[in-house]
Structures are given as structure tokens and as C-alpha cells.
PDB file of N, CA and C in Angstrom:
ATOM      1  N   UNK A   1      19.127 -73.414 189.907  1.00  0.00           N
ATOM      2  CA  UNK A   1      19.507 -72.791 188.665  1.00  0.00           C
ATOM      3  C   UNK A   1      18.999 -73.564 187.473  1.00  0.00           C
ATOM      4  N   UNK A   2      18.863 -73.080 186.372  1.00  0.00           N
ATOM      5  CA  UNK A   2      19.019 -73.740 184.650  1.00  0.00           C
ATOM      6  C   UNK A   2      19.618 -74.858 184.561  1.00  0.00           C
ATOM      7  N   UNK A   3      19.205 -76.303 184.061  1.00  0.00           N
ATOM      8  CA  UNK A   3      20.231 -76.902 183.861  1.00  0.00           C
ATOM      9  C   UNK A   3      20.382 -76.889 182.292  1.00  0.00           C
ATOM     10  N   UNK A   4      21.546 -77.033 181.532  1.00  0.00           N
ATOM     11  CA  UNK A   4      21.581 -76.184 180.160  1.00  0.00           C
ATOM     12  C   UNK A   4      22.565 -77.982 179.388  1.00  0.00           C
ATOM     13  N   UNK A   5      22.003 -78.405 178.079  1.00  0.00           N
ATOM     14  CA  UNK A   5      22.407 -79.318 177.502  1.00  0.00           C
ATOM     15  C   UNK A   5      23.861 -79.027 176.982  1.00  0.00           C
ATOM     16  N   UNK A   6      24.901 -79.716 176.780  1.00  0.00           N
ATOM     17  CA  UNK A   6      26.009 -79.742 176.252  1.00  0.00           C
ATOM     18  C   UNK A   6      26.824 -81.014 176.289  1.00  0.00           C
ATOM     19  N   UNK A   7      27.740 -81.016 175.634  1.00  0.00           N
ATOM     20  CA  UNK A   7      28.579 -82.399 175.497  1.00  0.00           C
ATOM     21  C   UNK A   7      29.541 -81.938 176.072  1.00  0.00           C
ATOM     22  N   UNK A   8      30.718 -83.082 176.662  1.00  0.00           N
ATOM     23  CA  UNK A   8      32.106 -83.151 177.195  1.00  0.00           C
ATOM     24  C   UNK A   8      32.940 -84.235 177.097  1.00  0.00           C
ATOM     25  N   UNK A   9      33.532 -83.954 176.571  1.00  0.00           N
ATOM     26  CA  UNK A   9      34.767 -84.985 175.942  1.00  0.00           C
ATOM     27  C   UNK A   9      33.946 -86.164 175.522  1.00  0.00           C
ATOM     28  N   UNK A  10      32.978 -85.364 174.282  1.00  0.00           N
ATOM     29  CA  UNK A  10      32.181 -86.802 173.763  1.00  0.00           C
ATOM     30  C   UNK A  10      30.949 -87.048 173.744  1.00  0.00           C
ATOM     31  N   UNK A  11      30.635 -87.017 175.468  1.00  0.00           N
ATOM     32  CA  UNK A  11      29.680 -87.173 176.090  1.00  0.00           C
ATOM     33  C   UNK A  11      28.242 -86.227 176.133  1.00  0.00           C
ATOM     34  N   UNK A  12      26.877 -86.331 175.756  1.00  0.00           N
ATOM     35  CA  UNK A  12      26.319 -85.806 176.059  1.00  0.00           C
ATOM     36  C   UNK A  12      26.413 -85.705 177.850  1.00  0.00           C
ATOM     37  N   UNK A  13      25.488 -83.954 178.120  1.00  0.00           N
ATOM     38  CA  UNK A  13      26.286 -83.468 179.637  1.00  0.00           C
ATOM     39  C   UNK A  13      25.073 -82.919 180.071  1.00  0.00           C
ATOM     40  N   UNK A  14      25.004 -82.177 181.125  1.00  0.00           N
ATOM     41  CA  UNK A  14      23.872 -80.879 181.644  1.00  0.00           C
ATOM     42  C   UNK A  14      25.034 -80.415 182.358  1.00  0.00           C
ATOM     43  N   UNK A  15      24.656 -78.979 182.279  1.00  0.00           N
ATOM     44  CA  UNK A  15      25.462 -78.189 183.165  1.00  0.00           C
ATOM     45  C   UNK A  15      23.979 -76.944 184.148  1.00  0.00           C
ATOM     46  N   UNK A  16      24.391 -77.145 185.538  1.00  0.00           N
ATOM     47  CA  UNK A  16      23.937 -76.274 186.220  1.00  0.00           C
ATOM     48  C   UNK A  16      24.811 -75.303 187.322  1.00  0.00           C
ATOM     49  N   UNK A  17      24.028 -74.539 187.343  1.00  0.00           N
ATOM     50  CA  UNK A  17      24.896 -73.307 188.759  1.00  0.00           C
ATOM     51  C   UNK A  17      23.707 -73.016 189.488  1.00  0.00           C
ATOM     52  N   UNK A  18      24.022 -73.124 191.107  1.00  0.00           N
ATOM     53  CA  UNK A  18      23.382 -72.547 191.901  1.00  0.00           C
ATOM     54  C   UNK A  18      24.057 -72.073 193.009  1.00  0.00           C
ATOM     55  N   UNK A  19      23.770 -71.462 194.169  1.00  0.00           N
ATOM     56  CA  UNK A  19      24.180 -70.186 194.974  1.00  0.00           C
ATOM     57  C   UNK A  19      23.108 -70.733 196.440  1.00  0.00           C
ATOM     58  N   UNK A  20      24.172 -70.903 197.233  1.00  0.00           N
ATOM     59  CA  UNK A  20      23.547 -71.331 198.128  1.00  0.00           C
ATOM     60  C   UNK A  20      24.313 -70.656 199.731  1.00  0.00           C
ATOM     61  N   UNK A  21      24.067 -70.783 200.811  1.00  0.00           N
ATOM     62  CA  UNK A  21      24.783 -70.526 201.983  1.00  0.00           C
ATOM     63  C   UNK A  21      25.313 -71.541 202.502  1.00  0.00           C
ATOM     64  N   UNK A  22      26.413 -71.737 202.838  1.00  0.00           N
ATOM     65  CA  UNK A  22      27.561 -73.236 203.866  1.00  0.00           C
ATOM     66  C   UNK A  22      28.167 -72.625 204.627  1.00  0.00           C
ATOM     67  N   UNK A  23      27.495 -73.078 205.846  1.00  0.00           N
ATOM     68  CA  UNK A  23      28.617 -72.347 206.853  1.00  0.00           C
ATOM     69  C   UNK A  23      28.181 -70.947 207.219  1.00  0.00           C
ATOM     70  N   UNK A  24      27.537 -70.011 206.953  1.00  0.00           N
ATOM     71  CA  UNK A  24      27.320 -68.677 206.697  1.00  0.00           C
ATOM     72  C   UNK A  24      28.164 -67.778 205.417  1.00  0.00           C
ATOM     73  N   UNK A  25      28.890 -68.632 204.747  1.00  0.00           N
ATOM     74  CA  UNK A  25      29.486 -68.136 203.655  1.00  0.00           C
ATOM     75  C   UNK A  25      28.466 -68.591 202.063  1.00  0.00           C
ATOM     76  N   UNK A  26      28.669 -67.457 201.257  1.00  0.00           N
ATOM     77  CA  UNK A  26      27.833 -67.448 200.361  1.00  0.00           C
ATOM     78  C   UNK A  26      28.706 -68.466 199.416  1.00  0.00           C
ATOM     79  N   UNK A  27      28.486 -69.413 198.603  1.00  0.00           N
ATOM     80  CA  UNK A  27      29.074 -70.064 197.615  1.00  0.00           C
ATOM     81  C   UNK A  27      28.445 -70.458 196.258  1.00  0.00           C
ATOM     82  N   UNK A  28      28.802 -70.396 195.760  1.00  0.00           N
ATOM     83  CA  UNK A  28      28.781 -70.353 194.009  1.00  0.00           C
ATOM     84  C   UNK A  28      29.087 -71.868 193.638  1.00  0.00           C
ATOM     85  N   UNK A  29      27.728 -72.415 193.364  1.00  0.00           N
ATOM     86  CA  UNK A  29      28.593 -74.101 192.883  1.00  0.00           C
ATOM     87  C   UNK A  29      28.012 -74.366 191.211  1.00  0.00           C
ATOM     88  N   UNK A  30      28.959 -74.722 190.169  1.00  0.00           N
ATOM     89  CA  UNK A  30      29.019 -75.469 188.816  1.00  0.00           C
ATOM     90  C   UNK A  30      29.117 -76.888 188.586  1.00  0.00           C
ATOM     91  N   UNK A  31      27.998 -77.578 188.108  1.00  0.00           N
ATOM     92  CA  UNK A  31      27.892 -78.840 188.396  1.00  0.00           C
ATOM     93  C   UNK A  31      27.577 -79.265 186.691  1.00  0.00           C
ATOM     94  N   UNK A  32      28.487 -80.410 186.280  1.00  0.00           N
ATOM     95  CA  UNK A  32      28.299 -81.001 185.067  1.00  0.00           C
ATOM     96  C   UNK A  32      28.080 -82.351 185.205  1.00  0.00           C
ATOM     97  N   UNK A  33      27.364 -83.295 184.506  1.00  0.00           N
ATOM     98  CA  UNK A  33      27.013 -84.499 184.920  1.00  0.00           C
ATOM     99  C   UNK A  33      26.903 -84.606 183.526  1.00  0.00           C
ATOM    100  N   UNK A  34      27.332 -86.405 183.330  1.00  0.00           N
ATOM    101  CA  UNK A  34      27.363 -87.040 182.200  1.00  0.00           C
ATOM    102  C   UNK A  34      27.156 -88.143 182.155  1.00  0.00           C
ATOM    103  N   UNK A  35      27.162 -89.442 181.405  1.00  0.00           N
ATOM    104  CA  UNK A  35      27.197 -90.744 181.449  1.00  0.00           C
ATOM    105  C   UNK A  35      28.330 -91.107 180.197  1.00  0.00           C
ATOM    106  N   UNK A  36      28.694 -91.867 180.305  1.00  0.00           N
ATOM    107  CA  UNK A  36      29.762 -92.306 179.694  1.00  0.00           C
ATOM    108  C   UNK A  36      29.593 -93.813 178.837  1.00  0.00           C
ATOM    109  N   UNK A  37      27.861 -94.699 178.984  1.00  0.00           N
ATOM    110  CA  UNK A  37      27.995 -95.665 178.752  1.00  0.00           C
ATOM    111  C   UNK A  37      27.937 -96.803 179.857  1.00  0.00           C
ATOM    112  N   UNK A  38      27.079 -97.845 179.421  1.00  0.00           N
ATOM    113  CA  UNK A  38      27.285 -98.591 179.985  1.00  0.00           C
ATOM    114  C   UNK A  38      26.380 -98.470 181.434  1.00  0.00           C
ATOM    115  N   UNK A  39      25.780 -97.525 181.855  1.00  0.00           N
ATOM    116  CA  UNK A  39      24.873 -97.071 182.896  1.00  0.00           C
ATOM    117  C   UNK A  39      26.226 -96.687 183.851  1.00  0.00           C
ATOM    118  N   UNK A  40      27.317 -96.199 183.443  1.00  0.00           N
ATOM    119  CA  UNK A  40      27.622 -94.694 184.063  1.00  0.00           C
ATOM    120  C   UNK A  40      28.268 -93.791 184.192  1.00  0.00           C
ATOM    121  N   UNK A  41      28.107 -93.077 185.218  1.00  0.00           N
ATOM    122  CA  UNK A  41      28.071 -91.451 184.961  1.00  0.00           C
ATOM    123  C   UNK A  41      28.928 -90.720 185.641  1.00  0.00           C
ATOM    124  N   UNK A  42      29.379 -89.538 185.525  1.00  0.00           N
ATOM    125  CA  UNK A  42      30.333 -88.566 186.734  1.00  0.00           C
ATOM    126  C   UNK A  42      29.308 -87.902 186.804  1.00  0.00           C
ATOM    127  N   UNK A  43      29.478 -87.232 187.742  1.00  0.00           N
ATOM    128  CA  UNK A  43      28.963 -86.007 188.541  1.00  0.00           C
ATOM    129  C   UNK A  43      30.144 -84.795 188.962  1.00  0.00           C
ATOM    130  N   UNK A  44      30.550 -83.888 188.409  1.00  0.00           N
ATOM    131  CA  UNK A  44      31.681 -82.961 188.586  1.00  0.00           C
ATOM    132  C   UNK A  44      31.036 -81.977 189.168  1.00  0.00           C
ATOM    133  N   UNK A  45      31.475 -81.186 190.345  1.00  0.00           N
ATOM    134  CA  UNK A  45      30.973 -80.286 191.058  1.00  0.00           C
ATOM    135  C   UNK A  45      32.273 -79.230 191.444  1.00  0.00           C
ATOM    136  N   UNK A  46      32.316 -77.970 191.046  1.00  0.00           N
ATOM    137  CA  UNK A  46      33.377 -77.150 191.553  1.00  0.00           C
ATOM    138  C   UNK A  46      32.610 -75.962 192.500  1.00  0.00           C
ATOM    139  N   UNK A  47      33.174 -75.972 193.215  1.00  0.00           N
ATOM    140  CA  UNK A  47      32.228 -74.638 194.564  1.00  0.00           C
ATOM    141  C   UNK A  47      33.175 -73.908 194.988  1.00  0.00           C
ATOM    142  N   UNK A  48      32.992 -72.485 195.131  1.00  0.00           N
ATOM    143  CA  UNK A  48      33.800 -71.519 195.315  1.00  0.00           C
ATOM    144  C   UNK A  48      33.178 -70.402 195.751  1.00  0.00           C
ATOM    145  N   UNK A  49      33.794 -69.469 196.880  1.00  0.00           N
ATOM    146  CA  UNK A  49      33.111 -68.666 197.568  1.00  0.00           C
ATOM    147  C   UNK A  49      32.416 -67.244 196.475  1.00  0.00           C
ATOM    148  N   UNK A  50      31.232 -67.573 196.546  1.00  0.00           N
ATOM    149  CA  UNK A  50      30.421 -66.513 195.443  1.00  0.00           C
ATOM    150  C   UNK A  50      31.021 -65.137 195.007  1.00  0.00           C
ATOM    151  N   UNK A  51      31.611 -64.389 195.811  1.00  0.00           N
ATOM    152  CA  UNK A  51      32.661 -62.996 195.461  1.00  0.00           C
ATOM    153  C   UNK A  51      33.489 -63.269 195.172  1.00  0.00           C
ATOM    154  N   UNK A  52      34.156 -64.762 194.825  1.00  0.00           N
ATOM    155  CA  UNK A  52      35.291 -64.974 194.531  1.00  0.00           C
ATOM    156  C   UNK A  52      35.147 -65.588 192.583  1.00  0.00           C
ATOM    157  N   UNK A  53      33.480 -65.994 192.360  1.00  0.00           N
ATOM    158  CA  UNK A  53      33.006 -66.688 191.462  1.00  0.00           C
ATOM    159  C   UNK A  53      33.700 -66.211 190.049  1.00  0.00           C
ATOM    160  N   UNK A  54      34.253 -65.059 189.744  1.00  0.00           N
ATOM    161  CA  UNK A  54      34.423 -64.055 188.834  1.00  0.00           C
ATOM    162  C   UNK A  54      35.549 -63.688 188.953  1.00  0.00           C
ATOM    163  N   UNK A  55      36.497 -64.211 189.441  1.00  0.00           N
ATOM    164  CA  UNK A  55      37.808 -63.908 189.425  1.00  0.00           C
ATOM    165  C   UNK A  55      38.616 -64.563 188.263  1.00  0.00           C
ATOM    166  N   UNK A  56      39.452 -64.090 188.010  1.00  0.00           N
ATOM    167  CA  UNK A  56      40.115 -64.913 187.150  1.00  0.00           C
ATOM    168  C   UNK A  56      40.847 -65.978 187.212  1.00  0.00           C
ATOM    169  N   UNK A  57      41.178 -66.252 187.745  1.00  0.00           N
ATOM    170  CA  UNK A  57      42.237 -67.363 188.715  1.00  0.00           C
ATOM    171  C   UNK A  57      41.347 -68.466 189.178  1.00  0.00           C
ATOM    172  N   UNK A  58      39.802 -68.061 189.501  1.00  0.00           N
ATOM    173  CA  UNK A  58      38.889 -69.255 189.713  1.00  0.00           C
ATOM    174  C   UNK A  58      38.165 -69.402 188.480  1.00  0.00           C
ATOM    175  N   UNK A  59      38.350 -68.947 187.054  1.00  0.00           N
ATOM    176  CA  UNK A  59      38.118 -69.295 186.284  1.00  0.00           C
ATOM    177  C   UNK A  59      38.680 -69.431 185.641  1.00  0.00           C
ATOM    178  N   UNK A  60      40.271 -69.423 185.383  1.00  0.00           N
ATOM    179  CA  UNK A  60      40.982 -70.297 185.172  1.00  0.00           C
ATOM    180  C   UNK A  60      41.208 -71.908 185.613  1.00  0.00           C
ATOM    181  N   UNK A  61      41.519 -71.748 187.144  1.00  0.00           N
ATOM    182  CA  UNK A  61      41.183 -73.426 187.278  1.00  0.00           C
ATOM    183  C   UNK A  61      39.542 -74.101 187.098  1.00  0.00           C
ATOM    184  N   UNK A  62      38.743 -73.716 187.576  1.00  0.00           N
ATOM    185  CA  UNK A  62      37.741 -74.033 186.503  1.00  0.00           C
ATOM    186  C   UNK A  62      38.092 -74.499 185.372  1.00  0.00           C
ATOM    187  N   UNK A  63      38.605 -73.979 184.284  1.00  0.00           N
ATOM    188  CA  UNK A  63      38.725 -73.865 183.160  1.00  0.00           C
ATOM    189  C   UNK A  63      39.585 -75.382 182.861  1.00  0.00           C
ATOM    190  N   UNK A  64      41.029 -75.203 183.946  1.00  0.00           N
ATOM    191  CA  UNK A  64      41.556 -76.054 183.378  1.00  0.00           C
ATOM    192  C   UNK A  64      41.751 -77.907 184.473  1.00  0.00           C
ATOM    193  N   UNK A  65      40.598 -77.507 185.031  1.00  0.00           N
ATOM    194  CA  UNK A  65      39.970 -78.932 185.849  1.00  0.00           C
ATOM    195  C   UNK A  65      39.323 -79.917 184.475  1.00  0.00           C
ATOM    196  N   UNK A  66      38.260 -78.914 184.132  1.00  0.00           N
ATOM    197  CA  UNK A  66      36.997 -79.437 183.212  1.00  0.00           C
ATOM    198  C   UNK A  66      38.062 -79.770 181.920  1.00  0.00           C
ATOM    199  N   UNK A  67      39.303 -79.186 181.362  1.00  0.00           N
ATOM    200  CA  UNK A  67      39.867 -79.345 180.086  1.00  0.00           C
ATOM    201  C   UNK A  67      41.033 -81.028 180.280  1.00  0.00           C
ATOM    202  N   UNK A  68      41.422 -80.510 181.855  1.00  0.00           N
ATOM    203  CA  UNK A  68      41.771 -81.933 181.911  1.00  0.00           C
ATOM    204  C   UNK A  68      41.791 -83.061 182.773  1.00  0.00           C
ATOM    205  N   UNK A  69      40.676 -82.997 183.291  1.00  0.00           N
ATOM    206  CA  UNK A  69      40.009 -84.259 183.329  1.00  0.00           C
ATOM    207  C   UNK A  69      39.979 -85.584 182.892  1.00  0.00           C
ATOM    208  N   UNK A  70      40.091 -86.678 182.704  1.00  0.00           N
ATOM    209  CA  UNK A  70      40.014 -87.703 181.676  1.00  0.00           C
ATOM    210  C   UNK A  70      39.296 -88.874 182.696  1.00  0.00           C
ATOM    211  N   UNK A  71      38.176 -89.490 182.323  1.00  0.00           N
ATOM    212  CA  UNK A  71      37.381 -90.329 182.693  1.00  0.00           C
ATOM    213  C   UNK A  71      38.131 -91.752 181.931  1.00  0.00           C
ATOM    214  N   UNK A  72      37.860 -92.995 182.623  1.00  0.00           N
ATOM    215  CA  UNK A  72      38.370 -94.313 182.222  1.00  0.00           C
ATOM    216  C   UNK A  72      37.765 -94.440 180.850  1.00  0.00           C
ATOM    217  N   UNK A  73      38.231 -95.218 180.000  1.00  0.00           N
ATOM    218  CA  UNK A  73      37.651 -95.596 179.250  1.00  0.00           C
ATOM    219  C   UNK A  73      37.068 -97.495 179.249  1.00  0.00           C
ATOM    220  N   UNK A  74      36.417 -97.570 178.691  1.00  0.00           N
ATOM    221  CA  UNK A  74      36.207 -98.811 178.825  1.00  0.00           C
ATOM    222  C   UNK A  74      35.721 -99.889 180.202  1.00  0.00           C
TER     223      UNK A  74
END
């Protein structure tokens, strides 16, 4: 997929999606990666079965993984 520039809590980020097969099930994965300083970085990955990608309830937690989150500081 695209990987697309954005910040997160601060941080410059990339965000990508790609669609792949596991298992014989189709899955839908959202991946944000950042650095935080200091040489380093998260890697956040949420995967969810692709017909399920568009639901509301998986984009809600989506929603509220990425909102609260909190990386160490320092």
C-alpha cells in the first residue's frame, strides 16, 4: 500500500495499509511507525479480518488504541 506522512502525539509518523492472506483468511493490516528521539521508534500494527475492516466497532477500537496509547517519555 501508500505509505502517507503524518504526525502522532508529536511525532513525525508514516502510515500504511495493506491486504494480505494468513491462514487462508483475508486481513486488512494499518501500520503507523514513528521515532520518538534519541534513535527510537514504535512500530504500531492493528490487523483485522478484511470484511470486518469497515465496521464500526473495528473502527472504533482502532480509533481508540491509536488515541490512547502513550509512549515513555524520556
Amino acid at each position: 500500500g501508500d505509505i502517507r506522512a503524518t504526525t502522532y502525539q508529536g511525532h513525525e509518523a508514516a502510515d500504511m495499509q495493506w491486504v494480505e492472506d494468513v491462514d487462508g483468511t483475508r486481513v486488512r493490516t494499518f501500520g503507523r511507525g514513528f521515532l520518538i528521539g534519541e534513535g527510537r521508534g514504535y512500530s504500531l500494527r492493528w490487523t483485522t479480518p478484511a470484511a470486518d475492516w469497515n465496521d464500526a466497532a473495528n473502527q472504533v477500537a482502532l480509533d481508540t488504541f491509536l488515541s490512547t496509547l502513550r509512549v515513555p517519555s524520556g
